[in-house]
PDB file of N, CA and C in Angstrom:
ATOM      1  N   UNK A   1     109.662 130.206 138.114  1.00  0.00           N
ATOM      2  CA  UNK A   1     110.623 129.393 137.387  1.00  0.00           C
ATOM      3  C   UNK A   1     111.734 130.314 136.872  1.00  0.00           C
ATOM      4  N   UNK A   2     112.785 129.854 137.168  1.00  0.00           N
ATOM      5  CA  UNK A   2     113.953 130.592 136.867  1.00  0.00           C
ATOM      6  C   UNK A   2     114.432 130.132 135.209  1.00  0.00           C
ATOM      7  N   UNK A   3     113.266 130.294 134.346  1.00  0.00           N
ATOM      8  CA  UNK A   3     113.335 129.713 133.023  1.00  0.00           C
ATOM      9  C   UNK A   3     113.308 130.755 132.352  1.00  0.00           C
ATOM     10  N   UNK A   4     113.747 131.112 130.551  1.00  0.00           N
ATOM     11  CA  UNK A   4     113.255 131.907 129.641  1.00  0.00           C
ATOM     12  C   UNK A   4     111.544 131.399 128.939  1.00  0.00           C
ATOM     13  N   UNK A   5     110.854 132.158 129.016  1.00  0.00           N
ATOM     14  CA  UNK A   5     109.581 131.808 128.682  1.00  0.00           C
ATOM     15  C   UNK A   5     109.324 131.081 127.201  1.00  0.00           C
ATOM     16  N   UNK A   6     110.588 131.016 126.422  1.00  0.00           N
ATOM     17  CA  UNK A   6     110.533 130.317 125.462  1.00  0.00           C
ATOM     18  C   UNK A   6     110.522 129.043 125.877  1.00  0.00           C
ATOM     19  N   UNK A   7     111.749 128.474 126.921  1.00  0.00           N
ATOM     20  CA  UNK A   7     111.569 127.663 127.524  1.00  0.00           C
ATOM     21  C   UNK A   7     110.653 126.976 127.916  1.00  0.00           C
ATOM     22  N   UNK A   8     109.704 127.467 128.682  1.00  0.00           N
ATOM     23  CA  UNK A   8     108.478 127.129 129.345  1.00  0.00           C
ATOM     24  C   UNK A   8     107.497 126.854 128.321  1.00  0.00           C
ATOM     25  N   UNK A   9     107.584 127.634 127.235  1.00  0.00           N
ATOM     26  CA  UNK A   9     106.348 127.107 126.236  1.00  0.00           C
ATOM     27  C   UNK A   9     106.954 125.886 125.134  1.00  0.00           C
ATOM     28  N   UNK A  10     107.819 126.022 125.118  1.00  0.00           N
ATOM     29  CA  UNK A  10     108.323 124.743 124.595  1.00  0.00           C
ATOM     30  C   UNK A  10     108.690 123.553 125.166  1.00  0.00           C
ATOM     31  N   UNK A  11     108.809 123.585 126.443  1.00  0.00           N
ATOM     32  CA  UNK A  11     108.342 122.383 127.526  1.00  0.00           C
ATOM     33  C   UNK A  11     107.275 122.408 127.509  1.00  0.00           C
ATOM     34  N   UNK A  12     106.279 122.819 127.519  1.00  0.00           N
ATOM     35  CA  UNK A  12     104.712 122.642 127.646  1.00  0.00           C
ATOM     36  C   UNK A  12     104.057 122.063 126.362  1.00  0.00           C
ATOM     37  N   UNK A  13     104.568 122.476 125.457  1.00  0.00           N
ATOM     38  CA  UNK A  13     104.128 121.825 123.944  1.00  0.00           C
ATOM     39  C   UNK A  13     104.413 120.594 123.903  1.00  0.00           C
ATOM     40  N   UNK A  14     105.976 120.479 124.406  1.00  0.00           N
ATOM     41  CA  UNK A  14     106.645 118.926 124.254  1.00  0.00           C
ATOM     42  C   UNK A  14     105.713 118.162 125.189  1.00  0.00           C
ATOM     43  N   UNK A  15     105.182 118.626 126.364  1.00  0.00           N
ATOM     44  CA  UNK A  15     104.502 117.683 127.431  1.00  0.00           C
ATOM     45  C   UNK A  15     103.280 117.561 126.764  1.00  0.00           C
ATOM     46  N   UNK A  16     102.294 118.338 125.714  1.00  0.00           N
ATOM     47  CA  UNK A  16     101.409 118.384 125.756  1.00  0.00           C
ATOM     48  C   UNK A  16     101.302 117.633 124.123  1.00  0.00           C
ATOM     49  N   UNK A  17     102.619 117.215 123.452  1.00  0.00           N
ATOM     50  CA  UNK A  17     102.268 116.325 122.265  1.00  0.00           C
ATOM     51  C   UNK A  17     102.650 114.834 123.029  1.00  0.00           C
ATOM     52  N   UNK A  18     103.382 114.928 123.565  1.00  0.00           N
ATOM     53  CA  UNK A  18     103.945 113.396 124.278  1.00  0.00           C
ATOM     54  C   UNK A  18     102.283 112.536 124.679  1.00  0.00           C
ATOM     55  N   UNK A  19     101.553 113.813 125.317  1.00  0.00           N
ATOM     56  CA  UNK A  19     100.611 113.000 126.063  1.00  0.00           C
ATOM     57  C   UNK A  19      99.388 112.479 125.158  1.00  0.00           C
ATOM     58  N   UNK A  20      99.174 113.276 123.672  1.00  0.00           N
ATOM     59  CA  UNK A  20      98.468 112.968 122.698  1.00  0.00           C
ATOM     60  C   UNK A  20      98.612 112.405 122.037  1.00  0.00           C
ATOM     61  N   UNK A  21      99.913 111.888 121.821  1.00  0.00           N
ATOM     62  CA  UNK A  21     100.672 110.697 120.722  1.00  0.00           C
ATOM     63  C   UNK A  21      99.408 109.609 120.610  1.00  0.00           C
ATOM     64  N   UNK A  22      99.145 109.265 121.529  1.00  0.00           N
ATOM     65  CA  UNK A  22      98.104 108.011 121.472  1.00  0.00           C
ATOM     66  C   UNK A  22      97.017 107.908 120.605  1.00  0.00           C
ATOM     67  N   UNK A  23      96.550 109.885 120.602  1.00  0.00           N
ATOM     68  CA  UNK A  23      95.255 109.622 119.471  1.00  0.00           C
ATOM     69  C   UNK A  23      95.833 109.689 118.571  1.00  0.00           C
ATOM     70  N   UNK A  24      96.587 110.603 118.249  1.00  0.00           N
ATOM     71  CA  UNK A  24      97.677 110.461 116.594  1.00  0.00           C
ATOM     72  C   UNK A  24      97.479 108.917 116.469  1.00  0.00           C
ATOM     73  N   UNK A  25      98.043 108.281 116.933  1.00  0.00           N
ATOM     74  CA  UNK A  25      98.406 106.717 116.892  1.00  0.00           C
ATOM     75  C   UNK A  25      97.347 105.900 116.619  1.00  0.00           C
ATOM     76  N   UNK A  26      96.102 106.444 117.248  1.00  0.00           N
ATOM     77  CA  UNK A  26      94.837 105.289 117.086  1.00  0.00           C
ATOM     78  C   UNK A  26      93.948 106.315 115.659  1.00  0.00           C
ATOM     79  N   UNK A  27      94.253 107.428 115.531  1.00  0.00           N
ATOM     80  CA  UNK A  27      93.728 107.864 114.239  1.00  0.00           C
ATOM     81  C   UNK A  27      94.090 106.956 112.860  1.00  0.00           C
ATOM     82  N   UNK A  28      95.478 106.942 113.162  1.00  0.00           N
ATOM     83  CA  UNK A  28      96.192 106.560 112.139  1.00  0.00           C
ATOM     84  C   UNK A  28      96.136 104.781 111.620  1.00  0.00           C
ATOM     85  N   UNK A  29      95.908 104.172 112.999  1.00  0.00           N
ATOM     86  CA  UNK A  29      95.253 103.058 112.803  1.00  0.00           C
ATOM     87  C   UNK A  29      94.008 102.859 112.242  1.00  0.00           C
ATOM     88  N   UNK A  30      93.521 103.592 113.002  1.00  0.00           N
ATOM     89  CA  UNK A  30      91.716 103.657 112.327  1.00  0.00           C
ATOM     90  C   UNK A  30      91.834 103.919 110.534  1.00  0.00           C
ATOM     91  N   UNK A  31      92.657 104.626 110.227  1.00  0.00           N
ATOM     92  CA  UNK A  31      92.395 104.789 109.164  1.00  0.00           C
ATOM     93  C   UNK A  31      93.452 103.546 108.005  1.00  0.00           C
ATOM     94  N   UNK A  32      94.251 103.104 108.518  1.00  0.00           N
ATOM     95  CA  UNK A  32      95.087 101.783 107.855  1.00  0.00           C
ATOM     96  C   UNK A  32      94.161 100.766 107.619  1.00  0.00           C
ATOM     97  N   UNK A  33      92.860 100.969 109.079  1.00  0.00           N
ATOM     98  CA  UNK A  33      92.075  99.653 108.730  1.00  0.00           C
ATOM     99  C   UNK A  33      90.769  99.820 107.802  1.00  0.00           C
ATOM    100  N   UNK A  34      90.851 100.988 107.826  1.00  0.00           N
ATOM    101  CA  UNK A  34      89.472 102.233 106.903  1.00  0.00           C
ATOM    102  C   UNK A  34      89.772 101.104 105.269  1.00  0.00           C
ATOM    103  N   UNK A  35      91.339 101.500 104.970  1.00  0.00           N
ATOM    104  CA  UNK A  35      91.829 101.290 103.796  1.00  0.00           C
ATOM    105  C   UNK A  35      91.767  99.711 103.283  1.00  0.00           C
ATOM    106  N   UNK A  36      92.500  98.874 104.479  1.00  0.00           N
ATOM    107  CA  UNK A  36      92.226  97.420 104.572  1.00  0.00           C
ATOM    108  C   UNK A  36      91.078  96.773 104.696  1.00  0.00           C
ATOM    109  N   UNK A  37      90.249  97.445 105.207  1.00  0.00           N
ATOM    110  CA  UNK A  37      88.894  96.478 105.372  1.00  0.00           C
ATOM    111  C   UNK A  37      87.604  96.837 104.644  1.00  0.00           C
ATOM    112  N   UNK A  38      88.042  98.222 104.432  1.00  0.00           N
ATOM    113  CA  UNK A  38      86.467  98.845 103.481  1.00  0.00           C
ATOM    114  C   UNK A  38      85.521  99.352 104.572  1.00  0.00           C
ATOM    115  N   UNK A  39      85.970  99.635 105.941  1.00  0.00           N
ATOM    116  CA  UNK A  39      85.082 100.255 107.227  1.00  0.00           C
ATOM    117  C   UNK A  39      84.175  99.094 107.439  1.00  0.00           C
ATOM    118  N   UNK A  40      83.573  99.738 108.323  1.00  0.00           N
ATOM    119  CA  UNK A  40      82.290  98.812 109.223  1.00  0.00           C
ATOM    120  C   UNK A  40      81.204  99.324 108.555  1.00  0.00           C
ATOM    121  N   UNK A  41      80.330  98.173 108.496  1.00  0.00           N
ATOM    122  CA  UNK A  41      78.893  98.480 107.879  1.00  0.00           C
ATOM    123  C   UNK A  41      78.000  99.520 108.665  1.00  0.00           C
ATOM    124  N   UNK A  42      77.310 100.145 108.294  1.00  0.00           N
ATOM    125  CA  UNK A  42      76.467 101.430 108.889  1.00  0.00           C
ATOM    126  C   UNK A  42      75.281 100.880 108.887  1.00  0.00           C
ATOM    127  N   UNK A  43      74.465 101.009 109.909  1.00  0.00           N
ATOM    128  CA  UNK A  43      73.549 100.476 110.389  1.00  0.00           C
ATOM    129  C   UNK A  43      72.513 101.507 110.271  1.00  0.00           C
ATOM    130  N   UNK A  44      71.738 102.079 109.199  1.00  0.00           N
ATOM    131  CA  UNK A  44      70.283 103.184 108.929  1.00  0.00           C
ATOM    132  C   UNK A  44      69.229 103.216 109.900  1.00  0.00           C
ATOM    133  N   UNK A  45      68.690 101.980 110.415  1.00  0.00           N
ATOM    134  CA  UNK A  45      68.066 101.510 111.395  1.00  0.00           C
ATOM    135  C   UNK A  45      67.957 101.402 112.747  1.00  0.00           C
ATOM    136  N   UNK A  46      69.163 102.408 113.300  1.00  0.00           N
ATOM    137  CA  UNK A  46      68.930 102.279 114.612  1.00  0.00           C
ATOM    138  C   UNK A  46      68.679 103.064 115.634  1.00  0.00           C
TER     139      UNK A  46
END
């Protein structure tokens, strides 16, 4: 690659948060509904 290696690692970071956005996204849900609903009951028994 006819790139500066700063380059290259900062394209690679950018490719490599783009593609994780999703768990960011479903963490962050999970936890809006943590707050709203009081979680799911835990089951000792199984």
């Amino acid at each position: 690659m006819d790139r500066p290696k700063n380059w290259v690692i900062e394209d690679a970071l950018k490719q490599y948060l783009s593609e994780q956005a999703w768990q960011i996204e479903g963490i962050k849900q999970a936890q809006t509904s943590l707050k709203e609903n009081g979680g799911i009951e835990f089951d000792r028994n199984f």
